[in-house]
N, C-alpha and C. Protein backbone atom coordinates (compact mmCIF):
# COMPACT_ATOMS: atom_id res chain seq x y z
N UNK A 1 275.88 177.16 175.10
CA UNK A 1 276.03 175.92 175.84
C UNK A 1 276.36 176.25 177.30
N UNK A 2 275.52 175.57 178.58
CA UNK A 2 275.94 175.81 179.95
C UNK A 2 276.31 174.96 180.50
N UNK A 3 277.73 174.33 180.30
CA UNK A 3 278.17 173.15 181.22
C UNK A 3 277.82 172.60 182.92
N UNK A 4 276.94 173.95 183.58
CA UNK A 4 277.02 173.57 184.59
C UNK A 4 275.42 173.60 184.84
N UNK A 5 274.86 173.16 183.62
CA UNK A 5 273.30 172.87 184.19
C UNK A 5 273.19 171.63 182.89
N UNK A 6 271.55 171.75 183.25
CA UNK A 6 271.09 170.73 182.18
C UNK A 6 269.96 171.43 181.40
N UNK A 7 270.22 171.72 180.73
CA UNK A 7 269.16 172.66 179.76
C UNK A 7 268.68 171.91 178.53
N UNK A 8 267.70 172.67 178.46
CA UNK A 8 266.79 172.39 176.80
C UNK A 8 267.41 173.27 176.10
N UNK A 9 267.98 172.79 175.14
CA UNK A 9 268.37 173.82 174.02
C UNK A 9 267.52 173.52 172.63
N UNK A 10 266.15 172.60 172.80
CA UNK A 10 265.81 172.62 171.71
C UNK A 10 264.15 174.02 171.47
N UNK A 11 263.64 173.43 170.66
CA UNK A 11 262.72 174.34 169.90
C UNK A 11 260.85 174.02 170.60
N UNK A 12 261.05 173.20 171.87
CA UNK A 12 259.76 172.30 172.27
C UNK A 12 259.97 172.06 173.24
N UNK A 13 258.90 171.79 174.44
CA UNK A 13 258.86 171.30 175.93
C UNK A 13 259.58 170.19 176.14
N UNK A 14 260.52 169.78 177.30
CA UNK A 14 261.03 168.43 177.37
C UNK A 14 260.68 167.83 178.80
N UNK A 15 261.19 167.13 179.12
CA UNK A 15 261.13 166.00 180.48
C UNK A 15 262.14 165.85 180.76
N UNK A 16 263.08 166.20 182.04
CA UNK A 16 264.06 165.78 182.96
C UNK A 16 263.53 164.85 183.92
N UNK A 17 263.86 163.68 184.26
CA UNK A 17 263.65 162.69 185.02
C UNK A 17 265.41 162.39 186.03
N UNK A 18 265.30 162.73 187.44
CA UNK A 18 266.37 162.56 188.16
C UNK A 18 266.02 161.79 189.10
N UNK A 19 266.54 160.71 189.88
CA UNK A 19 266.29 159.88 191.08
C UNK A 19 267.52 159.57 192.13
N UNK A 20 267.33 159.97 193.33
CA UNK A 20 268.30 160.09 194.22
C UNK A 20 267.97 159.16 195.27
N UNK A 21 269.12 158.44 196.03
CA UNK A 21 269.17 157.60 196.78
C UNK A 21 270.06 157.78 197.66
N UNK A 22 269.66 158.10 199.05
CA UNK A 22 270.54 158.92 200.07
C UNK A 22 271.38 157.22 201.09
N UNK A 23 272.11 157.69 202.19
CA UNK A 23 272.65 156.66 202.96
C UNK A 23 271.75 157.09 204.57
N UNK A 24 270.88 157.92 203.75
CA UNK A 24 269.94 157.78 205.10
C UNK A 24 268.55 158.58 204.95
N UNK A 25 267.39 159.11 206.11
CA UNK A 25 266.22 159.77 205.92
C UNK A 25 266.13 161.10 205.07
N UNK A 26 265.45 161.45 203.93
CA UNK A 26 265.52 162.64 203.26
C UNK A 26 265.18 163.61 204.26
N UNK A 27 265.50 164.90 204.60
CA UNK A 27 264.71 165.77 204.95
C UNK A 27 264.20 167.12 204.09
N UNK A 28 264.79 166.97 203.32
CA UNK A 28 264.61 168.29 202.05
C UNK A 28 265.20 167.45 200.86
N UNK A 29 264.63 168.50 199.91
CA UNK A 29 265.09 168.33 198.08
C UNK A 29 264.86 169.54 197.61
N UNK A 30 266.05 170.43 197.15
CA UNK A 30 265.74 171.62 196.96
C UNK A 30 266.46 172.02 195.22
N UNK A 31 265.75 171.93 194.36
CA UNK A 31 265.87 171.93 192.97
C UNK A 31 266.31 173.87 192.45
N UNK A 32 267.57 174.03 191.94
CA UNK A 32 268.06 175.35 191.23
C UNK A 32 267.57 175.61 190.08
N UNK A 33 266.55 176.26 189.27
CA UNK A 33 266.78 176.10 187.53
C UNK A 33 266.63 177.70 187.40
N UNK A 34 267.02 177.85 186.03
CA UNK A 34 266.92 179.29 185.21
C UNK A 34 266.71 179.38 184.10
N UNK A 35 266.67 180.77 183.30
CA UNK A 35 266.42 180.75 182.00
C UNK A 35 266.91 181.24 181.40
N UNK A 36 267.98 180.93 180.15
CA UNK A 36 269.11 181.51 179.96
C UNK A 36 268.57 183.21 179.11
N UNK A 37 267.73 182.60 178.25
CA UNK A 37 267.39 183.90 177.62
C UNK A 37 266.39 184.93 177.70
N UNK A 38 266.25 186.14 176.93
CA UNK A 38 265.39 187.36 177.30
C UNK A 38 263.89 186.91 178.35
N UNK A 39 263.62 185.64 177.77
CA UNK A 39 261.76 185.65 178.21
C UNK A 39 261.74 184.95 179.37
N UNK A 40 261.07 185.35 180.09
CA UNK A 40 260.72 184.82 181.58
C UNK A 40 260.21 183.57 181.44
N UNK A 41 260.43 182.80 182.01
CA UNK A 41 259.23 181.65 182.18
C UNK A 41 259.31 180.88 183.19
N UNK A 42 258.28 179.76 183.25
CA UNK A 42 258.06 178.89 184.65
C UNK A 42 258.61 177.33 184.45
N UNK A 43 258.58 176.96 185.55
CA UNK A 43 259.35 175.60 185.40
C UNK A 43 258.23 174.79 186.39
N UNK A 44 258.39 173.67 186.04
CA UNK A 44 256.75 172.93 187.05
C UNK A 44 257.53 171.47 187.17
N UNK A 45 257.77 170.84 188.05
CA UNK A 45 258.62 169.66 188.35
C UNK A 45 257.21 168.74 189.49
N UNK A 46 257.39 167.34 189.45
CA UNK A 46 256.89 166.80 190.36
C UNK A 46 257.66 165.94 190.85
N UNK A 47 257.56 165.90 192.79
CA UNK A 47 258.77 165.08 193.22
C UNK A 47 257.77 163.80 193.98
N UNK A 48 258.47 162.76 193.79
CA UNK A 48 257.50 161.09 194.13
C UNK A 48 258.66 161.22 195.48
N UNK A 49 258.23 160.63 196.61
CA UNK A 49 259.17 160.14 197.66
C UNK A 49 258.60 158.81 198.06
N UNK A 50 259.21 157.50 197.84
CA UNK A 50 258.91 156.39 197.67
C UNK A 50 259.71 155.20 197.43
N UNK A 51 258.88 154.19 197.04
CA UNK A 51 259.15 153.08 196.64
C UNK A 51 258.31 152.77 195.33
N UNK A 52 259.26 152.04 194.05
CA UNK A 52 258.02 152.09 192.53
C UNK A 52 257.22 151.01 193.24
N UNK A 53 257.32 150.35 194.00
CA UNK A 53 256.57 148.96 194.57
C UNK A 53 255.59 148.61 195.48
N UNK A 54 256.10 150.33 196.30
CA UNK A 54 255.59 150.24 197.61
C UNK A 54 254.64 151.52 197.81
N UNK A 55 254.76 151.59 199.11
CA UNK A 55 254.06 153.34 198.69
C UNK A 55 255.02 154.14 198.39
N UNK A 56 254.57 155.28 198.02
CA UNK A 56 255.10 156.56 197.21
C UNK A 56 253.94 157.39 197.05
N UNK A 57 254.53 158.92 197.37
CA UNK A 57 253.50 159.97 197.22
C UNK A 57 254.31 160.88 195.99
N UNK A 58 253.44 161.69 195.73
CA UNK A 58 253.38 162.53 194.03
C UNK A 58 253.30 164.12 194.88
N UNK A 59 254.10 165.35 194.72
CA UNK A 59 253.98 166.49 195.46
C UNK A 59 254.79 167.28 194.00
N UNK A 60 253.73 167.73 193.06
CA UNK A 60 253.89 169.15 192.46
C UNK A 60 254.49 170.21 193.14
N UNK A 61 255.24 170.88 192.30
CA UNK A 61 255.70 172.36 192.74
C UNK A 61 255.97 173.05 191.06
N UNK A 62 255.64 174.39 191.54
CA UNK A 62 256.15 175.66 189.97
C UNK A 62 257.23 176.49 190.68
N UNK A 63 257.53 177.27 189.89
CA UNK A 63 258.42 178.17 190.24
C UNK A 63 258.37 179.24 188.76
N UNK A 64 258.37 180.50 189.18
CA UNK A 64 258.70 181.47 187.85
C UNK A 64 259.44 181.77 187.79
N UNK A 65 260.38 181.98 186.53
CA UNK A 65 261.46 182.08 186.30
C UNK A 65 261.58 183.34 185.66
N UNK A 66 262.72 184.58 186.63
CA UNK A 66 263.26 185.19 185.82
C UNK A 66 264.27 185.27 184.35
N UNK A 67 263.74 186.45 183.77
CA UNK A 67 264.96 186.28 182.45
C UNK A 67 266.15 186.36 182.61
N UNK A 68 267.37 186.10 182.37
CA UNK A 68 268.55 186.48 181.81
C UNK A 68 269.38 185.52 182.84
N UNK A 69 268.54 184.47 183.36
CA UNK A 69 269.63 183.54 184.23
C UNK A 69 269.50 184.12 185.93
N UNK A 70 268.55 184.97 186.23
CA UNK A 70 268.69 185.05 187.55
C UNK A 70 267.65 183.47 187.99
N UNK A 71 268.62 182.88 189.48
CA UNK A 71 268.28 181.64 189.41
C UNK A 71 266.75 181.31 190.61
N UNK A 72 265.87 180.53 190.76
CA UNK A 72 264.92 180.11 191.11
C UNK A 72 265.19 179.18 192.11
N UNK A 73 264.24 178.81 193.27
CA UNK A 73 264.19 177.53 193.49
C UNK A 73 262.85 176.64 194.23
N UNK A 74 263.20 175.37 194.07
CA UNK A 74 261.76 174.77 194.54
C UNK A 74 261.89 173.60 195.53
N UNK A 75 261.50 173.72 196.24
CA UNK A 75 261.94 172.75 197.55
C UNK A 75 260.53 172.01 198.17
N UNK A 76 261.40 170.70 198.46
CA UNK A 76 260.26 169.93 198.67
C UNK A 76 260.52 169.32 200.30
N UNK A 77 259.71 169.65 201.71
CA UNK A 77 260.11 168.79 202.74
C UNK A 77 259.85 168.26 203.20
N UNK A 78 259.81 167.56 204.35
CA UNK A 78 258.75 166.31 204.36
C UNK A 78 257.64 166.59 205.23
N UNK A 79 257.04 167.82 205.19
CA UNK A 79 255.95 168.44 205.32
C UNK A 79 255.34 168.62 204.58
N UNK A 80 255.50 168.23 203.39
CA UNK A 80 254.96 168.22 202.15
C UNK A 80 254.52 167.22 202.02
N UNK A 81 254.41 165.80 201.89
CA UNK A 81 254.46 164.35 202.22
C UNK A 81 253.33 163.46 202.82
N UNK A 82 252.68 164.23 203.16
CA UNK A 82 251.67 163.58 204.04
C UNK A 82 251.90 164.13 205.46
N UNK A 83 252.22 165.10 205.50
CA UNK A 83 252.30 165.92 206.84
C UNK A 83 253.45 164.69 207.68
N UNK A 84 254.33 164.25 206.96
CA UNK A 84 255.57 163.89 207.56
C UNK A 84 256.12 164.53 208.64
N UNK A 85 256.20 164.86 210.14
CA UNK A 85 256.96 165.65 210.85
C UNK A 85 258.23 165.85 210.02
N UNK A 86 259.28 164.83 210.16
CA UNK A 86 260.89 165.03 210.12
C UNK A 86 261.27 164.71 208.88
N UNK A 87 260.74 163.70 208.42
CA UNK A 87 261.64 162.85 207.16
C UNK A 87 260.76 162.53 205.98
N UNK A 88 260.90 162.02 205.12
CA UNK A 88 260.18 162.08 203.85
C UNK A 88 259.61 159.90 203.69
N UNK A 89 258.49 160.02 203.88
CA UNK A 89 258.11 158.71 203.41
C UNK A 89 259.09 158.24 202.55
N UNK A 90 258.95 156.75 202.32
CA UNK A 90 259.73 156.18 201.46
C UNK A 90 261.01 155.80 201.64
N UNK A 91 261.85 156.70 202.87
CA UNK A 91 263.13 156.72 203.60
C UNK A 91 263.96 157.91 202.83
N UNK A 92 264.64 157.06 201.91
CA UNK A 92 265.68 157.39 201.45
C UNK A 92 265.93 157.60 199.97
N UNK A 93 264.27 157.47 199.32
CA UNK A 93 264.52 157.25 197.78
C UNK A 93 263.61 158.48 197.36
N UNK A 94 263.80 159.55 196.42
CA UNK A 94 263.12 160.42 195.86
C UNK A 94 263.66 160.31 194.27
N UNK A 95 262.60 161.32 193.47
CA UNK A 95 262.72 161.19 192.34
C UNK A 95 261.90 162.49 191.94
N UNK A 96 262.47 163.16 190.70
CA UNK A 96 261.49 164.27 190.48
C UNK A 96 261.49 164.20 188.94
N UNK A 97 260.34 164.66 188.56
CA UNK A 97 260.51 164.75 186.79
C UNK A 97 259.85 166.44 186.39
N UNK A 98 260.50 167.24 185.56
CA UNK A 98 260.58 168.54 185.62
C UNK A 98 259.98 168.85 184.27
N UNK A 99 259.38 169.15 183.68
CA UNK A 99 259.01 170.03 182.28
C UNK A 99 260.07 171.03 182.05
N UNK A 100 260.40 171.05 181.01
CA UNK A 100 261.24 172.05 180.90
C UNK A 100 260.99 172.79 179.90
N UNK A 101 260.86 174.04 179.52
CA UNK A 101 260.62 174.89 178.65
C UNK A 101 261.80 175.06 177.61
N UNK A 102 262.23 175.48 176.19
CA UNK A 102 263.25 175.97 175.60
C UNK A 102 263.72 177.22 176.32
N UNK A 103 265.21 176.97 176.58
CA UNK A 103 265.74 177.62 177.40
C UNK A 103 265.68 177.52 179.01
N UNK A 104 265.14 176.57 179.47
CA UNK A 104 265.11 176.18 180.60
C UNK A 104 266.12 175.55 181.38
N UNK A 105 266.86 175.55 182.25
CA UNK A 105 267.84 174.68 182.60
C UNK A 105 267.76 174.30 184.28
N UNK A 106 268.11 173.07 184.64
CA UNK A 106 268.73 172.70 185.99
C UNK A 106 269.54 172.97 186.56
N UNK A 107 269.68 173.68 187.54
CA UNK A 107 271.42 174.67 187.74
C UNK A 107 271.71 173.52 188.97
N UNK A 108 271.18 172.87 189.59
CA UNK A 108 271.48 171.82 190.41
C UNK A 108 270.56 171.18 191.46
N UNK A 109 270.82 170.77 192.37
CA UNK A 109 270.00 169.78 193.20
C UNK A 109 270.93 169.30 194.26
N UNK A 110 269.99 169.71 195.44
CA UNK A 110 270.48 168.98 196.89
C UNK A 110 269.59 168.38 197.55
N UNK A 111 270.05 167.14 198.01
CA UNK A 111 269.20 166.14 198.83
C UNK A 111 270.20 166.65 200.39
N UNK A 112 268.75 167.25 201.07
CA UNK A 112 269.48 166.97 202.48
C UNK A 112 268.43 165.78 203.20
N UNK A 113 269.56 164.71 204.18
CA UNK A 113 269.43 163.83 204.94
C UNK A 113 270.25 163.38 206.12
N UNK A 114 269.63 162.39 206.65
CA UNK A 114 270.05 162.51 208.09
C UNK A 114 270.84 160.85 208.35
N UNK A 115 272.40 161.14 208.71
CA UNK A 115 272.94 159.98 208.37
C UNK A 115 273.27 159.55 209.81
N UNK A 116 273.49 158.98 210.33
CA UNK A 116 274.04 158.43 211.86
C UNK A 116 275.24 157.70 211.95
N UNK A 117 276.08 158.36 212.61
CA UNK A 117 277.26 158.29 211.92
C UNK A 117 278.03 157.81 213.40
N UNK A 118 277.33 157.14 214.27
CA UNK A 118 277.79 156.32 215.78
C UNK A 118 277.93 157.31 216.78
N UNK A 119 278.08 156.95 217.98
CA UNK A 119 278.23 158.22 219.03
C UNK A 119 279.78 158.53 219.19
């Protein structure tokens, strides 16, 4: 058991679904996962930056995963987006949904954004 991720501990592929809502413009989303045991494997996540209503874009990413827990990562910026210069369409709302392999886990997640905080 790894209290400080979110892992598959079962016997079959699963679905992590996470959605984040910042107090201001995304500029990155940068996803941690690993694999706890002997066999290597890959992790394949897709991140939406959007609105369910409005527009929203769909931006795949993989990552291979070493064995024994050395950790990975996959980052999404808003160059990714539709050739976004600075910030990520949608503003402030992202969402990613991850495949996860047995033995796969989420070691964490950071939304960086840009808050304005008065002069």
């Amino acid at each position: 058991m790894r209290p400080l991720s979110v892992s598959n501990d079962g016997n079959a592929n699963t679905f992590l679904t996470c959605s984040f809502t910042t107090a201001g413009p995304i500029i990155a989303v940068t996803v941690r996962a690993s694999v706890q045991d002997a066999v290597a494997d890959n992790i394949t996540c897709t991140g939406v930056s959007g609105f369910l209503t409005g527009s929203n874009e769909s931006i795949p990413k993989a990552a291979a995963l070493s064995a024994n827990g050395a950790q990975s990562s996959l980052k999404w910026k808003a160059a990714d987006f539709n050739g976004a210069p600075s910030t990520f369409p949608g503003s402030n709302r992202f969402s990613m949904t991850c495949a996860l392999a047995p033995g796969v886990g989420i070691n964490d997640a950071e939304v960086q954004f840009r808050e304005d905080v008065g002069a």
